[in-house]
N, C-alpha and C. Protein backbone atom coordinates (compact mmCIF):
# COMPACT_ATOMS: atom_id res chain seq x y z
N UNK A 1 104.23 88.23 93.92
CA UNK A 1 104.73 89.35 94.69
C UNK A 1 103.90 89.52 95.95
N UNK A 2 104.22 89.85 96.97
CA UNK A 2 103.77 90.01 98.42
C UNK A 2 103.52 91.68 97.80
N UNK A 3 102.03 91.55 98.65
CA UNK A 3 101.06 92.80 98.57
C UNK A 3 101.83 93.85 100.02
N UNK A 4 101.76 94.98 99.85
CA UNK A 4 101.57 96.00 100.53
C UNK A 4 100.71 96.46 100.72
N UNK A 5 100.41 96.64 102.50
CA UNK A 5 98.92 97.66 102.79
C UNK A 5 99.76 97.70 104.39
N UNK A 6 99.16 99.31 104.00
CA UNK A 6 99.44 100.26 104.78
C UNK A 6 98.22 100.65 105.48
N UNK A 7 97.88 100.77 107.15
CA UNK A 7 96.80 101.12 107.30
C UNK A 7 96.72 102.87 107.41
N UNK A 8 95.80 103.85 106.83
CA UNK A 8 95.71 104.88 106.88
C UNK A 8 95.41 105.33 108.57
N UNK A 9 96.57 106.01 109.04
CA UNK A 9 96.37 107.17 110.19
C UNK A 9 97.00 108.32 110.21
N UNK A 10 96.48 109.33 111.00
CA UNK A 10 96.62 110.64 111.15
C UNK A 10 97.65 111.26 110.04
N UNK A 11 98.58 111.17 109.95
CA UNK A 11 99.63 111.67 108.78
C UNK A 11 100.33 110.69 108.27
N UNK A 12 99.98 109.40 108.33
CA UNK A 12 100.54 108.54 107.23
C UNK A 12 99.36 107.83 106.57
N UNK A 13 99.84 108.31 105.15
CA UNK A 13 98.31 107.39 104.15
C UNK A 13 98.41 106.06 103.66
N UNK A 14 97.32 105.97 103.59
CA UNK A 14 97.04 104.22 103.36
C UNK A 14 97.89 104.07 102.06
N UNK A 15 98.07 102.98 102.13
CA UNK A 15 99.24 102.21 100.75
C UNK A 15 98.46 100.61 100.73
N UNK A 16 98.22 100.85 99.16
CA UNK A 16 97.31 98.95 98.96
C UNK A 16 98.48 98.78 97.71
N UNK A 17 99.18 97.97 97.32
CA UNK A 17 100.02 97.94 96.45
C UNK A 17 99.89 96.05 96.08
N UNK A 18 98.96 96.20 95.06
CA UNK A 18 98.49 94.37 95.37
C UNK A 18 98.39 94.01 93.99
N UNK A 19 99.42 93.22 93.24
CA UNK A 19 99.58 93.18 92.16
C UNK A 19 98.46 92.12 91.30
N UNK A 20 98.38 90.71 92.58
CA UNK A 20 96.99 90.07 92.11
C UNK A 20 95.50 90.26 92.52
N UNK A 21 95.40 91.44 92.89
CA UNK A 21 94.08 91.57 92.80
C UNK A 21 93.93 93.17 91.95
N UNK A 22 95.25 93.60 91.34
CA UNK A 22 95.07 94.42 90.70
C UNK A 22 94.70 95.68 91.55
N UNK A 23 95.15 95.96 92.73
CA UNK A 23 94.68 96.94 93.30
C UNK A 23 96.36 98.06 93.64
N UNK A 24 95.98 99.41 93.25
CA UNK A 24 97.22 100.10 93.71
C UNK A 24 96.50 101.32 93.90
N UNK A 25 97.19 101.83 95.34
CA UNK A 25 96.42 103.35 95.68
C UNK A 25 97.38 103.52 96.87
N UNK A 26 97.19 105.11 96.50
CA UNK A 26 97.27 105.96 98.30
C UNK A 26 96.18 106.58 98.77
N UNK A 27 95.90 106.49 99.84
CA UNK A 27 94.78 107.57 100.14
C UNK A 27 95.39 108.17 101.23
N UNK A 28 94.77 109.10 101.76
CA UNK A 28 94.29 109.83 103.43
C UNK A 28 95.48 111.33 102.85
N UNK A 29 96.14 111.21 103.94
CA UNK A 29 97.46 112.44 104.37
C UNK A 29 98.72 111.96 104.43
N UNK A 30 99.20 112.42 103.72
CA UNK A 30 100.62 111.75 103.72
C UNK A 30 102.00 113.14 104.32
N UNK A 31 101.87 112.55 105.16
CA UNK A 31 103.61 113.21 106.17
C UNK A 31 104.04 112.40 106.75
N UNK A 32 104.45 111.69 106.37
CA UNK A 32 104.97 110.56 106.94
C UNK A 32 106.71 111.26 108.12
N UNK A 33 106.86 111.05 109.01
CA UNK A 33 108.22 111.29 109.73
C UNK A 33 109.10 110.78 108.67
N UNK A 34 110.03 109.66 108.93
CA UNK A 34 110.40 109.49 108.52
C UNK A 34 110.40 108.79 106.85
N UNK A 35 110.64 109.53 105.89
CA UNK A 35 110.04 109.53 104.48
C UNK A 35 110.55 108.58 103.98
N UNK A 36 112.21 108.26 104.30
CA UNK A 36 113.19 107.36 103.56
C UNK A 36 112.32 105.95 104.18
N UNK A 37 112.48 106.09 105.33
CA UNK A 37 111.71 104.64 105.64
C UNK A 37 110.42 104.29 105.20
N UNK A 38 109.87 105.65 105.15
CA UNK A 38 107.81 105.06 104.61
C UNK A 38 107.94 104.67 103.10
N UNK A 39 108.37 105.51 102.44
CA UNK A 39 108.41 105.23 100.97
C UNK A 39 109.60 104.71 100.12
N UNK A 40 110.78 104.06 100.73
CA UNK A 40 111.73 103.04 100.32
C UNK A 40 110.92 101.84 100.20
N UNK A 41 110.36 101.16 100.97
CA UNK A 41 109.92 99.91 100.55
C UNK A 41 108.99 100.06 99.62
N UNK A 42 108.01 101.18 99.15
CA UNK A 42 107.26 101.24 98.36
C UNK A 42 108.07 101.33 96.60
N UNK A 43 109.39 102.59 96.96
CA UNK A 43 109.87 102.46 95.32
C UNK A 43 110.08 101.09 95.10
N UNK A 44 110.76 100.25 95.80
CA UNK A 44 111.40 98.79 96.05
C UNK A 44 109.94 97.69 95.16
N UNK A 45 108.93 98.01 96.01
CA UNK A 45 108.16 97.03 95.78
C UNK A 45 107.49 97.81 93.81
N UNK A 46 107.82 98.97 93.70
CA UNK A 46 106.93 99.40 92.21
C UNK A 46 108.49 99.05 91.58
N UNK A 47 109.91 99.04 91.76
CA UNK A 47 111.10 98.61 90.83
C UNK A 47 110.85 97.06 90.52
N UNK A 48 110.48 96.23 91.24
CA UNK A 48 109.54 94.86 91.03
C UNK A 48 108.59 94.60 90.65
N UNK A 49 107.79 95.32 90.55
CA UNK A 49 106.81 95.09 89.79
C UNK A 49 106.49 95.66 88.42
N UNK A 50 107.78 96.56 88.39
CA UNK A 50 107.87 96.78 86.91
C UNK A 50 108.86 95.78 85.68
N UNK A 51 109.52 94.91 86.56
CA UNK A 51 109.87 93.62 85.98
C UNK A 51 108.64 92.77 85.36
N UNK A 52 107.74 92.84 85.58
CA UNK A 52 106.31 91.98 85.37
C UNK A 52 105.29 92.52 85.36
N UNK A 53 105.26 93.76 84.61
CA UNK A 53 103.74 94.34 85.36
C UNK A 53 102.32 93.68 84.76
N UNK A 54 101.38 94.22 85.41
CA UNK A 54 99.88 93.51 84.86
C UNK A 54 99.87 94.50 83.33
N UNK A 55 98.98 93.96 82.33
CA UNK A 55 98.84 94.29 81.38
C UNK A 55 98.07 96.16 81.11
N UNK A 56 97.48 95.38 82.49
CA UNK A 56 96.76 97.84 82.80
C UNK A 56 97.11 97.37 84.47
N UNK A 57 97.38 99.05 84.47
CA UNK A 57 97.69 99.29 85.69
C UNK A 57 97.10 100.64 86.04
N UNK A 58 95.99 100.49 87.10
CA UNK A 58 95.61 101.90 87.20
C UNK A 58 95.84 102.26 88.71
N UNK A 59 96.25 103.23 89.05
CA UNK A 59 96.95 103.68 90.53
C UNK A 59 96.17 104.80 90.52
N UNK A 60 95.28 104.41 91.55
CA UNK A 60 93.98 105.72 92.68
C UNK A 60 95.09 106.77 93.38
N UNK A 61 94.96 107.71 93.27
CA UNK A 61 95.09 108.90 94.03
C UNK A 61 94.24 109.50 94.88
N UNK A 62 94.34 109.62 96.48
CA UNK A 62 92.90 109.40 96.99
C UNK A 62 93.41 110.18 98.07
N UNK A 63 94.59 111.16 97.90
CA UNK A 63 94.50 112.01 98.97
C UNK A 63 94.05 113.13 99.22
N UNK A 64 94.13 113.83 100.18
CA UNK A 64 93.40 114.89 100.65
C UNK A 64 94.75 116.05 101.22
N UNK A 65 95.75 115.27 101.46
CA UNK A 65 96.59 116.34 101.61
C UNK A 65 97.55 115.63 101.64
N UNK A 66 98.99 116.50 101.28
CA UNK A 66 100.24 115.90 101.31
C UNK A 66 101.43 117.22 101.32
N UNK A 67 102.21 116.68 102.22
CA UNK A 67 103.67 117.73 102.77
C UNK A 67 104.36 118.02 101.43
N UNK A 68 105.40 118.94 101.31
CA UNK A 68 105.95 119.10 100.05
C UNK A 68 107.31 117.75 99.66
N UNK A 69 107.60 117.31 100.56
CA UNK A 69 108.68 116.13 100.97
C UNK A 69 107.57 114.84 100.64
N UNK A 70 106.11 114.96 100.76
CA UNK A 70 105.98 113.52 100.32
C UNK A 70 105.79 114.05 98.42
N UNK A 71 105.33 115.67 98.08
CA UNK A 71 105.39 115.75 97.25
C UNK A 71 106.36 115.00 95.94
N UNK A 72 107.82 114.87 96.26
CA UNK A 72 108.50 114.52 95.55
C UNK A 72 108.55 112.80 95.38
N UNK A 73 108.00 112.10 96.76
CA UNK A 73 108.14 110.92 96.88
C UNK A 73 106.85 110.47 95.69
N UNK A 74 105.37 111.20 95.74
CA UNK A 74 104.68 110.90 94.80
C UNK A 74 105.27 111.41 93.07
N UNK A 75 105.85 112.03 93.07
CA UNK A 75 106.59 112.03 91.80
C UNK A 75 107.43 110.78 91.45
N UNK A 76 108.04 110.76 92.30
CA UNK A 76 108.88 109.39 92.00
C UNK A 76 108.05 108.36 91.37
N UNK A 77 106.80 107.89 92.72
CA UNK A 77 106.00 107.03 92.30
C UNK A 77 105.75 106.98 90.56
N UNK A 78 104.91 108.59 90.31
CA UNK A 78 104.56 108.29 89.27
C UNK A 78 105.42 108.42 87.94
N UNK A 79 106.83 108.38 88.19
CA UNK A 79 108.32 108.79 87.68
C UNK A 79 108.30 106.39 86.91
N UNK A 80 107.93 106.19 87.95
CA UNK A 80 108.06 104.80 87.85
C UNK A 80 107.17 103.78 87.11
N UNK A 81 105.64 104.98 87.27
CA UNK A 81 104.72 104.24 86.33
C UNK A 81 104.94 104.55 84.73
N UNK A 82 104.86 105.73 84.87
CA UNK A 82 105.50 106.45 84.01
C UNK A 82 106.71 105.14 82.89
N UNK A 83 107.99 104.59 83.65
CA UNK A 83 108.55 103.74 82.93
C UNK A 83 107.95 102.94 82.56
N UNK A 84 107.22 102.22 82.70
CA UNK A 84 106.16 101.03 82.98
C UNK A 84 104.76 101.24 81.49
N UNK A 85 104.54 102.30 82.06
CA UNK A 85 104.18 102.55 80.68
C UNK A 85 104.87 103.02 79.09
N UNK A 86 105.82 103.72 79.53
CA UNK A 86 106.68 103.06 77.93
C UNK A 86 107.36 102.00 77.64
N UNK A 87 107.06 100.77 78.77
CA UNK A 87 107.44 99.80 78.23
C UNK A 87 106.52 99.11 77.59
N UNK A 88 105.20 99.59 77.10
CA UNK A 88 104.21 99.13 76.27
C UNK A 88 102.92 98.80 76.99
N UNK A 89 103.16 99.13 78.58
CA UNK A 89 101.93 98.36 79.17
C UNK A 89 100.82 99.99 79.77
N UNK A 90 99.52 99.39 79.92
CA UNK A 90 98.56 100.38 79.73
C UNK A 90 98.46 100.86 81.32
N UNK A 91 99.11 102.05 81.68
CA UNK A 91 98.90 102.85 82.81
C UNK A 91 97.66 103.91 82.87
N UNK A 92 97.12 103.83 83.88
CA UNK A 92 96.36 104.89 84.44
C UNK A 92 96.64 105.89 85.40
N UNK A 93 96.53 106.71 85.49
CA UNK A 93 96.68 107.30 87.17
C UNK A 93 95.29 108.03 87.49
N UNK A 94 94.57 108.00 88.49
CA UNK A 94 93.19 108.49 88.70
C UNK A 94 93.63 109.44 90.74
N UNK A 95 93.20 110.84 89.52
CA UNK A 95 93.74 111.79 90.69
C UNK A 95 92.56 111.91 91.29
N UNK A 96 91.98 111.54 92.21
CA UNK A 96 90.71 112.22 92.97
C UNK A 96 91.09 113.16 93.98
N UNK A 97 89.80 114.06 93.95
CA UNK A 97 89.97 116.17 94.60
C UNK A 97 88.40 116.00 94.91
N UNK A 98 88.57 116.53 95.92
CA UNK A 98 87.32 117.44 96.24
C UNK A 98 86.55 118.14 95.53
N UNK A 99 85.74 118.41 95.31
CA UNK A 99 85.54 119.06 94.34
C UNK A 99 85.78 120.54 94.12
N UNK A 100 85.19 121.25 95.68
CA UNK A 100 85.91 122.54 95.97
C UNK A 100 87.19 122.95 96.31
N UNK A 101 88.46 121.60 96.28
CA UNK A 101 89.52 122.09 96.45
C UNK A 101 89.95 122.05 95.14
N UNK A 102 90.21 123.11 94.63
CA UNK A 102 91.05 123.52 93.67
C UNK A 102 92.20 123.51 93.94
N UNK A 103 93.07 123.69 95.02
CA UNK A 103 94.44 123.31 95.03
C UNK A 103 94.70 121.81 94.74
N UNK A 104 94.15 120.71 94.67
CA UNK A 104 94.41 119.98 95.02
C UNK A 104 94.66 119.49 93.84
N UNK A 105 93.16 119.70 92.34
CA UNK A 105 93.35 119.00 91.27
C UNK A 105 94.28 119.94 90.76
N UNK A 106 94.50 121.74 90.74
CA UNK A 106 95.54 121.90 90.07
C UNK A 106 96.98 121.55 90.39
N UNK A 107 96.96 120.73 91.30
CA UNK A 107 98.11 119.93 91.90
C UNK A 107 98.16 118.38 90.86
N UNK A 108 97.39 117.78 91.21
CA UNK A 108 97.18 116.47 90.09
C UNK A 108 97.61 117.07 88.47
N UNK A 109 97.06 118.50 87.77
CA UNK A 109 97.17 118.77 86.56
C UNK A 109 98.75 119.14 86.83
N UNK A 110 99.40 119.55 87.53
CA UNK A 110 100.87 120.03 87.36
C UNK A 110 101.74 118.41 87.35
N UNK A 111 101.27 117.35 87.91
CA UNK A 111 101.83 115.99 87.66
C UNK A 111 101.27 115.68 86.45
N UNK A 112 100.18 115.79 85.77
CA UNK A 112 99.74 115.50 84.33
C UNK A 112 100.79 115.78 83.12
N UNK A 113 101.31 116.97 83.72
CA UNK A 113 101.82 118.07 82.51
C UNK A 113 103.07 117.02 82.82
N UNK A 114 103.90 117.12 83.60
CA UNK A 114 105.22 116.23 84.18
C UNK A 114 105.56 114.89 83.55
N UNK A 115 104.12 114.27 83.79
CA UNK A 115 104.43 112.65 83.76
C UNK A 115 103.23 112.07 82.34
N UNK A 116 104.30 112.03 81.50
CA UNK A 116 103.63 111.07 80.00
C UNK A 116 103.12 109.52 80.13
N UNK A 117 101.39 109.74 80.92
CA UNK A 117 101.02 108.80 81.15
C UNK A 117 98.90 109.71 81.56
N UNK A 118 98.30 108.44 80.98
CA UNK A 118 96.92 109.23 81.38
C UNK A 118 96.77 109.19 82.42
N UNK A 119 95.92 110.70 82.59
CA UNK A 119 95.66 110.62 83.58
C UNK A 119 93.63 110.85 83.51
N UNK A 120 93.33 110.56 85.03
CA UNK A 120 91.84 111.06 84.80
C UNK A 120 91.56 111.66 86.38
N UNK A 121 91.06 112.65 85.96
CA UNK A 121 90.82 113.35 87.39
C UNK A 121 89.09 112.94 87.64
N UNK A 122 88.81 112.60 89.12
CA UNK A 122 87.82 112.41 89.55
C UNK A 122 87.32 113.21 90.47
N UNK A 123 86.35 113.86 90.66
CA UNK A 123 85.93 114.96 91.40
C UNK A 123 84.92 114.38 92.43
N UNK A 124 85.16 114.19 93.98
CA UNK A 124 84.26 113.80 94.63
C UNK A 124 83.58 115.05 95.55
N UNK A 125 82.25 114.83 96.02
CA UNK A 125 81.71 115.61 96.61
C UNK A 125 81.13 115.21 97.99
């Protein structure tokens, strides 16, 4: 599978989506303008790679802020790992927050409750 990377600027966040080196994340701010276009090729490339996935799959959460419109697009995302893991294979999702933003991880815990898949919250400072 051909890797995705996205370089992180001002309101669009980085995307590493790299199935042989085992690497999957978003980071930065995500508002992307146009949403259908930023995150279509991304469901596209996770509906393929859930034909084959790696045996664990752990997907970094590494933002710092996000619009309510990319809100739903990261649901999807994790709508998809989510399948992936009841198809028997070992998902992660690793929400990293600030440590003083509390909006942010009780944002990650309201996708916890949502999506039947572990999660682990990481608190950076």
């Amino acid at each position: 599978m051909k890797r995705i990377l996205v370089i992180e600027r001002d309101f669009i966040p980085g995307i590493i989506l790299d199935k042989e080196q085992g690497v999957f994340e978003i980071t930065g701010k995500a508002c992307p303008e146009n949403l259908d276009e930023f995150y279509d090729p991304i469901f596209r490339w996770l509906d393929e790679y859930a034909n084959d996935p790696n045996p664990n799959t752990v997907f970094h959460i590494r933002l710092v802020y996000y619009n309510t419109a990319s809100s739903k697009a990261l649901l999807k995302i994790m709508q998809k790992l989510e399948n992936i893991h009841k198809s028997g294979y070992d998902v992660l999702i690793k929400w990293y927050y600030e440590a003083d933003d509390e909006e942010l991880l009780i944002a990650g815990e309201d996708y916890a409750e949502l999506i039947k898949v572990p999660f682990e919250f990481v608190p950076r400072s």
